[in-house]
Protein backbone atom coordinates (compact mmCIF):
# COMPACT_ATOMS: atom_id res chain seq x y z
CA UNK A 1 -211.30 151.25 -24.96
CA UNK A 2 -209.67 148.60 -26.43
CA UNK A 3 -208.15 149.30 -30.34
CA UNK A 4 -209.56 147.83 -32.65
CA UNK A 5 -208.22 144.78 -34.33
CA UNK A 6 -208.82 142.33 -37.70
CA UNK A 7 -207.44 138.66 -38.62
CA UNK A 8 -206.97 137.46 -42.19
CA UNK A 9 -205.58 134.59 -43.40
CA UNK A 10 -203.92 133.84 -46.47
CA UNK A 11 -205.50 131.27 -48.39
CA UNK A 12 -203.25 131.26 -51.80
CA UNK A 13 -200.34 133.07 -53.31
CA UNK A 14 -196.83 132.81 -51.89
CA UNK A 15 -197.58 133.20 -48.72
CA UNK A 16 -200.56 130.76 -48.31
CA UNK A 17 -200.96 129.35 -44.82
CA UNK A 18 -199.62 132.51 -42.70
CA UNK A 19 -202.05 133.90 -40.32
CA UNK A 20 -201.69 137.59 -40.13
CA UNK A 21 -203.48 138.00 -36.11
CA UNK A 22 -205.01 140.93 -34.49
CA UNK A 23 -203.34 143.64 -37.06
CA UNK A 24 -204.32 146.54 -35.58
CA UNK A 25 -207.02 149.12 -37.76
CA UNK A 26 -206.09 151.02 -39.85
CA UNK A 27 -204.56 148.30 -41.90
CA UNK A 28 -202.55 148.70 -44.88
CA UNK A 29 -201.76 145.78 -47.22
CA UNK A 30 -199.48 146.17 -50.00
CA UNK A 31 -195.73 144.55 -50.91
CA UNK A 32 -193.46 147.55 -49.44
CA UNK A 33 -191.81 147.07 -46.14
CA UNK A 34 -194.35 149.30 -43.48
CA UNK A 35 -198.00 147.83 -44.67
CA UNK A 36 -199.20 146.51 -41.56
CA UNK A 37 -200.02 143.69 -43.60
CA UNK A 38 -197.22 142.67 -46.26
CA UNK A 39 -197.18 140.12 -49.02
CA UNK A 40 -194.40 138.85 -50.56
CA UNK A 41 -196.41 138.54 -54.00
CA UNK A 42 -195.07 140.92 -57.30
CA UNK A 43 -198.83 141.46 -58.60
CA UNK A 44 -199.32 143.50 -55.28
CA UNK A 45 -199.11 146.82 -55.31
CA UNK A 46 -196.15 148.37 -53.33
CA UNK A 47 -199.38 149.99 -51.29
CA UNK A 48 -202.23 148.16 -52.30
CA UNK A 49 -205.39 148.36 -50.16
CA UNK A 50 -206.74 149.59 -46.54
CA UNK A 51 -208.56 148.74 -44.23
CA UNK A 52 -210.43 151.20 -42.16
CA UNK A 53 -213.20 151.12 -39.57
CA UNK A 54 -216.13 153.54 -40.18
CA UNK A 55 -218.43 153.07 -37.03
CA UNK A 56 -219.25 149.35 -37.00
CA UNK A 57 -218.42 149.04 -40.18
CA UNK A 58 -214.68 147.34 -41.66
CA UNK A 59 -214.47 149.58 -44.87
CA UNK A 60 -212.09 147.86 -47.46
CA UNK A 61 -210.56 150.58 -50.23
CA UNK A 62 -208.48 149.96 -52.91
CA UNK A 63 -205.29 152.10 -53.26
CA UNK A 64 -205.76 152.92 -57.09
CA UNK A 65 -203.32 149.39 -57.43
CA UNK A 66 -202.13 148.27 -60.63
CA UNK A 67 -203.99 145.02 -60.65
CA UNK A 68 -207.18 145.89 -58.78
CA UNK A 69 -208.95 144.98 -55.99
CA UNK A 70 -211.74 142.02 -55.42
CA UNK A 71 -213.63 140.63 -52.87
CA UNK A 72 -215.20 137.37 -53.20
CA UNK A 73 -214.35 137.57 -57.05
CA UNK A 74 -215.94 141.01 -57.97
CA UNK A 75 -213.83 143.89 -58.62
CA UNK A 76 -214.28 146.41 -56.23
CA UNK A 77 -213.05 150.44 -55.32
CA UNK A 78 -214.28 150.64 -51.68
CA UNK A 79 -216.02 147.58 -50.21
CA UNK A 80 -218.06 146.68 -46.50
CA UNK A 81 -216.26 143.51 -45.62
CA UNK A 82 -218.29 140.75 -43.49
CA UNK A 83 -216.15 137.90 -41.79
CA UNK A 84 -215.37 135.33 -43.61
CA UNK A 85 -215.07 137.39 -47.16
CA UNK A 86 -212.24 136.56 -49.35
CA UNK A 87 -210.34 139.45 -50.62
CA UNK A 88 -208.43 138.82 -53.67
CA UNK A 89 -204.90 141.25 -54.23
CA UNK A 90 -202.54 140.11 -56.84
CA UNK A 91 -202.20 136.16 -56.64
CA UNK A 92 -202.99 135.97 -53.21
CA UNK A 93 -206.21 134.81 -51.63
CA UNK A 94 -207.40 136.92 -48.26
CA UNK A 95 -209.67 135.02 -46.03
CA UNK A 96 -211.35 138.26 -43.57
CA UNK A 97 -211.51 136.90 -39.63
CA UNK A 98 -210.19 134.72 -36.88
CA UNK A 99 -211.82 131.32 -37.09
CA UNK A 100 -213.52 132.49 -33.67
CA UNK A 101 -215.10 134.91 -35.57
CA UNK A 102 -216.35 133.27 -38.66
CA UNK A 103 -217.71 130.23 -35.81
CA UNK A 104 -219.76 132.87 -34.13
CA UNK A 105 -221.37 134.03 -37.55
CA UNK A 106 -221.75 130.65 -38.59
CA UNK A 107 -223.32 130.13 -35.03
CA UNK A 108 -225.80 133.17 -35.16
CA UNK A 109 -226.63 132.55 -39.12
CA UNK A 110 -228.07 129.31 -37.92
CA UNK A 111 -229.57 130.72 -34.80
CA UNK A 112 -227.66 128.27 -31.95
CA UNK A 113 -224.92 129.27 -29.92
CA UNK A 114 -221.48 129.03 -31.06
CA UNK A 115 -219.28 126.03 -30.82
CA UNK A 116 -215.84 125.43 -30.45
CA UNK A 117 -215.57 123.32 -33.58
CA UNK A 118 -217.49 124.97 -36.57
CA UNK A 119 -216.78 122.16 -38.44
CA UNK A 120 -219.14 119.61 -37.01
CA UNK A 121 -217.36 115.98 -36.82
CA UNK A 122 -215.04 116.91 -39.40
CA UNK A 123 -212.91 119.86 -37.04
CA UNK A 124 -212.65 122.63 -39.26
CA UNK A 125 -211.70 126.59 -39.14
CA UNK A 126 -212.70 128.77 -41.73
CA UNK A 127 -214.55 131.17 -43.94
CA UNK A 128 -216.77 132.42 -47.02
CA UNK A 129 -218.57 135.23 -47.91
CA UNK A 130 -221.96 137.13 -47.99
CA UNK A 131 -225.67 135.81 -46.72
CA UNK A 132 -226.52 132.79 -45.50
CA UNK A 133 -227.20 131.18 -49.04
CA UNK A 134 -224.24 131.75 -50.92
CA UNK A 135 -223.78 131.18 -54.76
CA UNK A 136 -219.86 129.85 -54.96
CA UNK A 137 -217.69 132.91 -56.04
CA UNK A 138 -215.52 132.87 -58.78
CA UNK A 139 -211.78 131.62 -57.66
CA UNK A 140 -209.12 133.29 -59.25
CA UNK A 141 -207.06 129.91 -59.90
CA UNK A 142 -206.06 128.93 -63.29
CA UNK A 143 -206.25 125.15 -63.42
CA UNK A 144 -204.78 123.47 -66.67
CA UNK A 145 -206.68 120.25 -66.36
CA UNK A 146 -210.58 119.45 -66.65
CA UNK A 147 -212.36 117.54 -64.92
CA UNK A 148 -214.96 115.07 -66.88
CA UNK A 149 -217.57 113.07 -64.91
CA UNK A 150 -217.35 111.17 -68.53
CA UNK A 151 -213.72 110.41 -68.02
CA UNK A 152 -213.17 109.34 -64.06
CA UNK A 153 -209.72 109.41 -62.69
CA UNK A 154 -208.24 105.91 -63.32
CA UNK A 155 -205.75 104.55 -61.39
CA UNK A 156 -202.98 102.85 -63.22
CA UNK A 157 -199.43 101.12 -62.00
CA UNK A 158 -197.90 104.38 -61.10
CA UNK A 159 -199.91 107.36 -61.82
CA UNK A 160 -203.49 108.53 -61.23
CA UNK A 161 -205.12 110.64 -64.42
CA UNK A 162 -208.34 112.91 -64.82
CA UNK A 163 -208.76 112.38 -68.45
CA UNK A 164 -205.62 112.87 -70.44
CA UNK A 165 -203.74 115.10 -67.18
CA UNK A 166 -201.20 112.59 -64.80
CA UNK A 167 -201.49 114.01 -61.82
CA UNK A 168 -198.64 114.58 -59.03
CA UNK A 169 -197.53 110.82 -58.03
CA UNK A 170 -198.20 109.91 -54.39
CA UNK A 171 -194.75 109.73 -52.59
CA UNK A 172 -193.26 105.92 -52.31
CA UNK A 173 -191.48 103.76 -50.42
CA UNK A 174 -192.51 105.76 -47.05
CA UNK A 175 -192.82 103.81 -43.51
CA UNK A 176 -195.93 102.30 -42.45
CA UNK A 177 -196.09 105.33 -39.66
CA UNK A 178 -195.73 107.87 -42.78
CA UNK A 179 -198.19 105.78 -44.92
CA UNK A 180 -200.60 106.01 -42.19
CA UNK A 181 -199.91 109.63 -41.33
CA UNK A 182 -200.57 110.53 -45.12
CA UNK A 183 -203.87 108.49 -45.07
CA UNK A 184 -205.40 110.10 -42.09
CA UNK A 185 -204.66 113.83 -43.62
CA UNK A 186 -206.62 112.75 -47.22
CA UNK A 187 -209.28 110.46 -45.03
CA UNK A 188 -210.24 113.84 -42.94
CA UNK A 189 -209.94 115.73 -46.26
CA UNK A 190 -211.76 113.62 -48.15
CA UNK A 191 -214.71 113.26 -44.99
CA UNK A 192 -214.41 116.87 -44.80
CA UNK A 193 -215.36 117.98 -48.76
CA UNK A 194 -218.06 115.02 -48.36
CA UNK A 195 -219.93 116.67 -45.49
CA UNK A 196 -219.40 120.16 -47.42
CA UNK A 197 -220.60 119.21 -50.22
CA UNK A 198 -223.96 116.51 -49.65
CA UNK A 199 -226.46 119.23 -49.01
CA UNK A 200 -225.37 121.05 -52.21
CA UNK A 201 -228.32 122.30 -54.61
CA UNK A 202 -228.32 123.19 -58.40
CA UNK A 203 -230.28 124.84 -60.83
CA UNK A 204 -232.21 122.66 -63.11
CA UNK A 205 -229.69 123.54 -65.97
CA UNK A 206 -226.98 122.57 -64.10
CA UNK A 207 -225.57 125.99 -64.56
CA UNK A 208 -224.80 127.29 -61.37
CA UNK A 209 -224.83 125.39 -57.59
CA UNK A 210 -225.42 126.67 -54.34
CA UNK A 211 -224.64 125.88 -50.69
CA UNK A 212 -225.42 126.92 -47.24
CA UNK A 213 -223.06 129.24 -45.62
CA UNK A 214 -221.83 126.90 -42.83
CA UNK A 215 -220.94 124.59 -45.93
CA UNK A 216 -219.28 126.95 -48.09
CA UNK A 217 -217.40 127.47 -44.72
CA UNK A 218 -216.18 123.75 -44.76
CA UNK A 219 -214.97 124.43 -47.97
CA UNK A 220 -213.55 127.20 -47.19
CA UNK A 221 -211.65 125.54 -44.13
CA UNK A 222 -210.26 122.49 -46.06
CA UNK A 223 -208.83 125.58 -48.33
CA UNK A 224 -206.87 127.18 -45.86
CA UNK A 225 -205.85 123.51 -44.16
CA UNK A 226 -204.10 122.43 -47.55
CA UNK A 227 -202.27 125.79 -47.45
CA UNK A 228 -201.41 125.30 -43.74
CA UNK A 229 -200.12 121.79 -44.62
CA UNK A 230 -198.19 123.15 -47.55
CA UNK A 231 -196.16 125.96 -45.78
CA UNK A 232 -195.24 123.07 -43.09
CA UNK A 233 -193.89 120.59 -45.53
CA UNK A 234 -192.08 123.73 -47.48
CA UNK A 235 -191.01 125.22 -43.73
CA UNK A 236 -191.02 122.46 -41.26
CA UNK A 237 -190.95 123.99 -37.83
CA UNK A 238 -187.51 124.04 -36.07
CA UNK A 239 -187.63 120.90 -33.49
C-alpha cells in the first residue's frame, strides 16, 4: 500500500512560488531544520503545524504556535483540510494540493470529467477553498494603497497612479523581444482575472461578492503564477 502523500504550494511569504511535492504524511511544518515542510519565514513557529491523516480524512492541527494557525482566513486549533484550502502560518500563504488534484475537484464539483487544463482557454493551475459557492476569504495582505472606482488609474509620462499611490514603473528601454515577452505575461494575466471574475455576483448592498469555485480557482491560479514568476526573476534558473 502505497504511503500516503500531500502537495502544497506556497502562495506568499518568502518563499512564494516553491512547490513542496508529495511530502510524505505525517507532515510537519514549522521554521526548524527537520519539519518535513520548512519555511524560511520568522512569524513561523520553530514547529508550527501537522498534518495527519485520520481515515480519509487530512487533519490539520496547530502546534500551540506563537502566531496561530488559519485556514482560508479563520483561526483554527485542529482543522479537516479539502484541496485547494489555503492555510495561512506566519506571512506565508499555503495553497493544500497538486494542481491534478484541485482539477479533479474542480472536475467532479461541476459534474464532467476532469481536464488537463482547469483553466479553460486561459491555462491555469490552482486552488481555493470550501463548497462549490465560495464567499472570497479574507487575505492576510496588508496593502497601503486603495483602490477608488471614483479615482481610475491614470496614466501619465512616466508613472501609472490609483488615486494619490505611483505605482512600481514598468521597466524601460527593453528589446522589442523583451517588450513583447512582458506583454504576453500581463495579456494572459489580464485574460485570465477577466474570465475569473465575469460571472461574479454581489449582494444588493454591495457588501460582500461571491464566485463559483472553478472561478475562485482562476484566481487562485493567477496567485500562485505571479509568485512563480517572481521567484524566477529573483532566482533565474542556472542555463
Amino acid at each position: 500500500m502505497a504511503k500516503a502523500s500531500v502537495t502544497f504550494q506556497v502562495l506568499e511569504g518568502i518563499d512564494r512560488g516553491r512547490i513542496y511535492r508529495d511530502v510524505a504524511v505525517p507532515v510537519t511544518i514549522g521554521r526548524e531544520e527537520g519539519n518535513s515542510l520548512r519555511l524560511n519565514d520568522e512569524r513561523v513557529s520553530r514547529y508550527h503545524a501537522k498534518v495527519q491523516l485520520d481515515g480519509d480524512d487530512y487533519i490539520l492541527t496547530d502546534l500551540e504556535s506563537t502566531n496561530g494557525t488559519r485556514v482560508n482566513g479563520t483561526a483554527i486549533q485542529i482543522r479537516r483540510l479539502r484541496i485547494g484550502d489555503r492555510v495561512g502560518v506566519g506571512r506565508s500563504l499555503l495553497l493544500f494540493g497538486s494542481n491534478e488534484e484541485i482539477a479533479a475537484r474542480m472536475a467532479a464539483l461541476a459534474g464532467v470529467g476532469a481536464s488537463p487544463n482547469p483553466v479553460g482557454s486561459a491555462g491555469y493551475y490552482d486552488e481555493s477553498t470550501g463548497d462549490r459557492k465560495t464567499v472570497a476569504g479574507q487575505v492576510d495582505l496588508n496593502l497601503d494603497f486603495d483602490i477608488s472606482p471614483t479615482d481610475p488609474a491614470k496614466p501619465t509620462a512616466d508613472a501609472l497612479f490609483i488615486g494619490k499611490k505611483a505605482l512600481p514603473p514598468l521597466p524601460l528601454k527593453m528589446t522589442p523581444s523583451q517588450a513583447a515577452r512582458l506583454a504576453e505575461i500581463l495579456d494572459f494575466l489580464h485574460q485570465g482575472l477577466t474570465l475569473a471574475t465575469e460571472n461574479i455576483q454581489a449582494r444588493d448592498d454591495g457588501s460582500q461578492v461571491t464566485l463559483e469555485y472553478g472561478d475562485w480557482q482562476r484566481v487562485l491560479a493567477i496567485q500562485m503564477l505571479l509568485a512563480r514568476y517572481l521567484r524566477l526573476v529573483a532566482d533565474p534558473p542556472e542555463e
